[in-house]
PDB file of N, CA and C in Angstrom:
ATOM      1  N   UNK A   1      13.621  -0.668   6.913  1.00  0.00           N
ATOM      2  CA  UNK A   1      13.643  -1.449   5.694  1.00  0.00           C
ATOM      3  C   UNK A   1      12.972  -2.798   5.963  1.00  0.00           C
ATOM      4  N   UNK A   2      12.044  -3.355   5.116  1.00  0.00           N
ATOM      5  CA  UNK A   2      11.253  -4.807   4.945  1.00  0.00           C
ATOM      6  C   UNK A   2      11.950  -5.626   4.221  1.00  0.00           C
ATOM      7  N   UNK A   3      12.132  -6.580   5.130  1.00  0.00           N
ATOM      8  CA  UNK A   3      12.532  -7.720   3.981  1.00  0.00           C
ATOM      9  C   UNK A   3      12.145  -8.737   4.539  1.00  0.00           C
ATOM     10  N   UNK A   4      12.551  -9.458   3.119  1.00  0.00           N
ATOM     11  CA  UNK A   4      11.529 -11.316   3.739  1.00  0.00           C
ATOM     12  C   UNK A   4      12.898 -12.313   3.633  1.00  0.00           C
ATOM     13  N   UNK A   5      13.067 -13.321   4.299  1.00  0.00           N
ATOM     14  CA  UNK A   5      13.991 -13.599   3.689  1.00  0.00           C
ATOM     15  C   UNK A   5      13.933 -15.628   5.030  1.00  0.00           C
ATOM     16  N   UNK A   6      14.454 -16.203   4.104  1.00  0.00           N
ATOM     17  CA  UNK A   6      14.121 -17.820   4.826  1.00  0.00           C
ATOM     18  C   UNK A   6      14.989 -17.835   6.153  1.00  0.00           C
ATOM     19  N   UNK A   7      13.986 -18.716   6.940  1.00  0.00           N
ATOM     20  CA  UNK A   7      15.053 -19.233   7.948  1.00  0.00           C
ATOM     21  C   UNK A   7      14.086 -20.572   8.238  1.00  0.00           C
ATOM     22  N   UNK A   8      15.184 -21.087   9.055  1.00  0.00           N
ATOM     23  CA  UNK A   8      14.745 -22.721   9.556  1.00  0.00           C
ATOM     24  C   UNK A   8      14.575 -22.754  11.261  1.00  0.00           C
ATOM     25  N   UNK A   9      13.261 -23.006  11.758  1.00  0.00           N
ATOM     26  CA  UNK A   9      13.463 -22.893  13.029  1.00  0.00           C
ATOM     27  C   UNK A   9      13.681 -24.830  13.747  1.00  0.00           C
ATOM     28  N   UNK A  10      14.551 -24.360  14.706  1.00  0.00           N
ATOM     29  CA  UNK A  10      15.574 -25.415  14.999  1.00  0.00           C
ATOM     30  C   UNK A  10      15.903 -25.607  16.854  1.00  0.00           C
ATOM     31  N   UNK A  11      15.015 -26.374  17.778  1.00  0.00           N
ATOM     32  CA  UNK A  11      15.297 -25.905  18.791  1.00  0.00           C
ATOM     33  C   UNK A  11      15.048 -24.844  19.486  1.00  0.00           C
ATOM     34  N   UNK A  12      13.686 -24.393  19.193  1.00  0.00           N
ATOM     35  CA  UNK A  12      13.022 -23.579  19.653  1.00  0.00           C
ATOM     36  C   UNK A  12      13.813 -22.048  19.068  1.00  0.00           C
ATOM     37  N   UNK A  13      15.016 -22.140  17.933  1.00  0.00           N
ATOM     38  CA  UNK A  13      15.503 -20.403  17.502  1.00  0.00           C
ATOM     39  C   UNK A  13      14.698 -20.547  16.365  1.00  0.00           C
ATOM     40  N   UNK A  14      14.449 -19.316  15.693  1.00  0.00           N
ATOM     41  CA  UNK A  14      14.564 -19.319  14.250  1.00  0.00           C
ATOM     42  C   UNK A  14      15.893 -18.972  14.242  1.00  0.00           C
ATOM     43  N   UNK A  15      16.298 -19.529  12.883  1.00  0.00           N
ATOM     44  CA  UNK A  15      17.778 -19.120  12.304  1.00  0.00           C
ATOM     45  C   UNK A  15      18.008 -18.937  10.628  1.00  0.00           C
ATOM     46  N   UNK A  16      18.087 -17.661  10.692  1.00  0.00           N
ATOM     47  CA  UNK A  16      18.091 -17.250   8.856  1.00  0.00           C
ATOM     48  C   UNK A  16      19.023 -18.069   8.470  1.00  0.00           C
ATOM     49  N   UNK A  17      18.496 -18.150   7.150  1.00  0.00           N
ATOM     50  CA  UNK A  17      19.389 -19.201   5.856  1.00  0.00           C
ATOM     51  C   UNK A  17      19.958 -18.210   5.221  1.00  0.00           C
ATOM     52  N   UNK A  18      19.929 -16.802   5.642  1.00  0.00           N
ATOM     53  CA  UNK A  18      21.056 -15.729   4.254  1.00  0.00           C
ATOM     54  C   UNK A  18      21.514 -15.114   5.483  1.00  0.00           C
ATOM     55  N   UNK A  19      22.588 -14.440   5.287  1.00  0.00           N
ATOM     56  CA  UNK A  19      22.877 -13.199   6.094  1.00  0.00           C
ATOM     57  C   UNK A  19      22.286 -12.083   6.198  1.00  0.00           C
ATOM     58  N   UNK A  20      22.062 -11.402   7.490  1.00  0.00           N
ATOM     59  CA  UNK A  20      21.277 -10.203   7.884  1.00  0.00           C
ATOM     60  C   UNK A  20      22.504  -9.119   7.871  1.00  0.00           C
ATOM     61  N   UNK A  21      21.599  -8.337   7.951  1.00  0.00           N
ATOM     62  CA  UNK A  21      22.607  -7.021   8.482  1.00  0.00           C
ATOM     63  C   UNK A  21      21.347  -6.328   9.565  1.00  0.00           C
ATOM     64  N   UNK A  22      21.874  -6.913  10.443  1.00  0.00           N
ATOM     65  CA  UNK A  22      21.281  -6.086  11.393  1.00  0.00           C
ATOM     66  C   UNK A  22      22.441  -6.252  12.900  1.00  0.00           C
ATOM     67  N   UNK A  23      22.385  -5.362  13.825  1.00  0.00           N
ATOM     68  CA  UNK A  23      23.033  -5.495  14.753  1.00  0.00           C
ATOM     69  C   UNK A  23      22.951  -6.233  15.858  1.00  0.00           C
ATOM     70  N   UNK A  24      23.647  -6.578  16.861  1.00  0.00           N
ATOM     71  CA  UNK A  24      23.647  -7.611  17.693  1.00  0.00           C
ATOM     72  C   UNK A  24      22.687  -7.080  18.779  1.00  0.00           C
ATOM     73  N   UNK A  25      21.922  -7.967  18.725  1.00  0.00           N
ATOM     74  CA  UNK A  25      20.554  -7.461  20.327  1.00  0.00           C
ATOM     75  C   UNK A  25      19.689  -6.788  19.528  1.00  0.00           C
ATOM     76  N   UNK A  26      19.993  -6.151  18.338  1.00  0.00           N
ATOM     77  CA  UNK A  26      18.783  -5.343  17.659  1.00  0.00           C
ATOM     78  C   UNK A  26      17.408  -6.050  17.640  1.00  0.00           C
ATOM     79  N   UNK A  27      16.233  -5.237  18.037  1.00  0.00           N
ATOM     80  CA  UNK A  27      14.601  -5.872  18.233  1.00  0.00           C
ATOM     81  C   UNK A  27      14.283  -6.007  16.959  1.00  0.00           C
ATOM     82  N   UNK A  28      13.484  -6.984  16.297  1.00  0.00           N
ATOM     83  CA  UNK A  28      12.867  -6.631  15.179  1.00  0.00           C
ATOM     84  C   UNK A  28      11.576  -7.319  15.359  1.00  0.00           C
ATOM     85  N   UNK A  29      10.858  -6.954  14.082  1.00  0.00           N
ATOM     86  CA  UNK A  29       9.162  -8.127  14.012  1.00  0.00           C
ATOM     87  C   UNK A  29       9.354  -8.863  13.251  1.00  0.00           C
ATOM     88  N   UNK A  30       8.521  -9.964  13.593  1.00  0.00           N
ATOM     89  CA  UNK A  30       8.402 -10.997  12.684  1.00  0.00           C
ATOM     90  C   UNK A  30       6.803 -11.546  12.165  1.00  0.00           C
ATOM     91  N   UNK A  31       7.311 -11.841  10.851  1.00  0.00           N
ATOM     92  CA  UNK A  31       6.215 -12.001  10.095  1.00  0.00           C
ATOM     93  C   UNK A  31       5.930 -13.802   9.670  1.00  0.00           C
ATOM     94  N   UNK A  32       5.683 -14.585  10.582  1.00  0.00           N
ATOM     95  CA  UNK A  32       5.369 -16.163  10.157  1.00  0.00           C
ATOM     96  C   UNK A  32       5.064 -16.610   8.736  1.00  0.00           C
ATOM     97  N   UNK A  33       5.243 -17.102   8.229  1.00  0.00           N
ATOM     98  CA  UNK A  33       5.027 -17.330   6.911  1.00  0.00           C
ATOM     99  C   UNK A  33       5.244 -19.014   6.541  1.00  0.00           C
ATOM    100  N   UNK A  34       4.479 -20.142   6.118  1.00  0.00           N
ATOM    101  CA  UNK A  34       4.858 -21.414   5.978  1.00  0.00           C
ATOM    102  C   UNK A  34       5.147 -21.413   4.200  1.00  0.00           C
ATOM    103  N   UNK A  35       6.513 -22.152   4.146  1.00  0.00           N
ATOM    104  CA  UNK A  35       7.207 -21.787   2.674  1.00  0.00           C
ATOM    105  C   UNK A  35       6.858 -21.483   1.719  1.00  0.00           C
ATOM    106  N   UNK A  36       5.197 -22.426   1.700  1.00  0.00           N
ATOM    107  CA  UNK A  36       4.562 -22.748   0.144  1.00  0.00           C
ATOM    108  C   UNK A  36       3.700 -21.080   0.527  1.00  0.00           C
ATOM    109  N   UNK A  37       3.262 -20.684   1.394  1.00  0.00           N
ATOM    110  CA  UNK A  37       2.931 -19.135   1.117  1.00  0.00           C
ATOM    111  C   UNK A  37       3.977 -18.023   0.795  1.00  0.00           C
ATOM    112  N   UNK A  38       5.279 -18.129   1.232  1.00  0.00           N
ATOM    113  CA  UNK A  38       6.135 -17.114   0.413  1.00  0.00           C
ATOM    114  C   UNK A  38       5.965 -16.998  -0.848  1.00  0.00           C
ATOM    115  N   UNK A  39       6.486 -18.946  -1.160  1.00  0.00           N
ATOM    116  CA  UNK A  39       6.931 -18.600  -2.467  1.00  0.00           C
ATOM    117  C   UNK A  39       5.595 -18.725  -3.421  1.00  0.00           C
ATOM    118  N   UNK A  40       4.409 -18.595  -3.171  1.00  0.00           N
ATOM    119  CA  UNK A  40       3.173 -18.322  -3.711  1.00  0.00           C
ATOM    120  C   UNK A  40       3.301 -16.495  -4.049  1.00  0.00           C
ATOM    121  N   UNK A  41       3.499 -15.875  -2.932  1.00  0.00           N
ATOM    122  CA  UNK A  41       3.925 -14.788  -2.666  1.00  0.00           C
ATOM    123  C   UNK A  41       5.151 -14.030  -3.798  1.00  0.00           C
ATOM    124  N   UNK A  42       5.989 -14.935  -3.798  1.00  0.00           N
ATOM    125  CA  UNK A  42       7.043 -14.210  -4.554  1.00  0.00           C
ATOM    126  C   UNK A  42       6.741 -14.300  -5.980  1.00  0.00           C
ATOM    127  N   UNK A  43       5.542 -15.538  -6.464  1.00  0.00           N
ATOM    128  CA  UNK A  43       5.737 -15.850  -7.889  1.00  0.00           C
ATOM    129  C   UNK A  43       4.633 -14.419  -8.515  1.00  0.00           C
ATOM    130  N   UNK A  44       3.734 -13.444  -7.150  1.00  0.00           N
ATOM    131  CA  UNK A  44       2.706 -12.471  -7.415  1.00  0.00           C
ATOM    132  C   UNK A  44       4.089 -11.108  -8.104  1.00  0.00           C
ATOM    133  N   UNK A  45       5.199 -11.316  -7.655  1.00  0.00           N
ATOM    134  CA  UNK A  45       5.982 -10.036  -7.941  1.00  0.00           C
ATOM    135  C   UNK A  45       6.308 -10.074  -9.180  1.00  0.00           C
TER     136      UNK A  45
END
């Protein structure tokens, strides 16, 4: 499953601003994105 979803990186983590559901240690990818391109992004949906 894809999803996009904010985080704030802080001290070298990123750290999501919503809750995940994903499991602890689980690998995932990441997709960089600087804000004003999301939400450019979200206003196309």
């Amino acid at each position: 499953m894809a999803k996009a979803i904010p985080a704030m990186y802080e001290n070298g983590v990123l750290r999501p601003l919503v809750p995940v559901d994903l499991s602890e240690h689980q690998t995932v990818w990441l997709q960089v994105l600087p804000e004003q391109t999301m939400t450019e992004l979200l206003l196309l949906l």
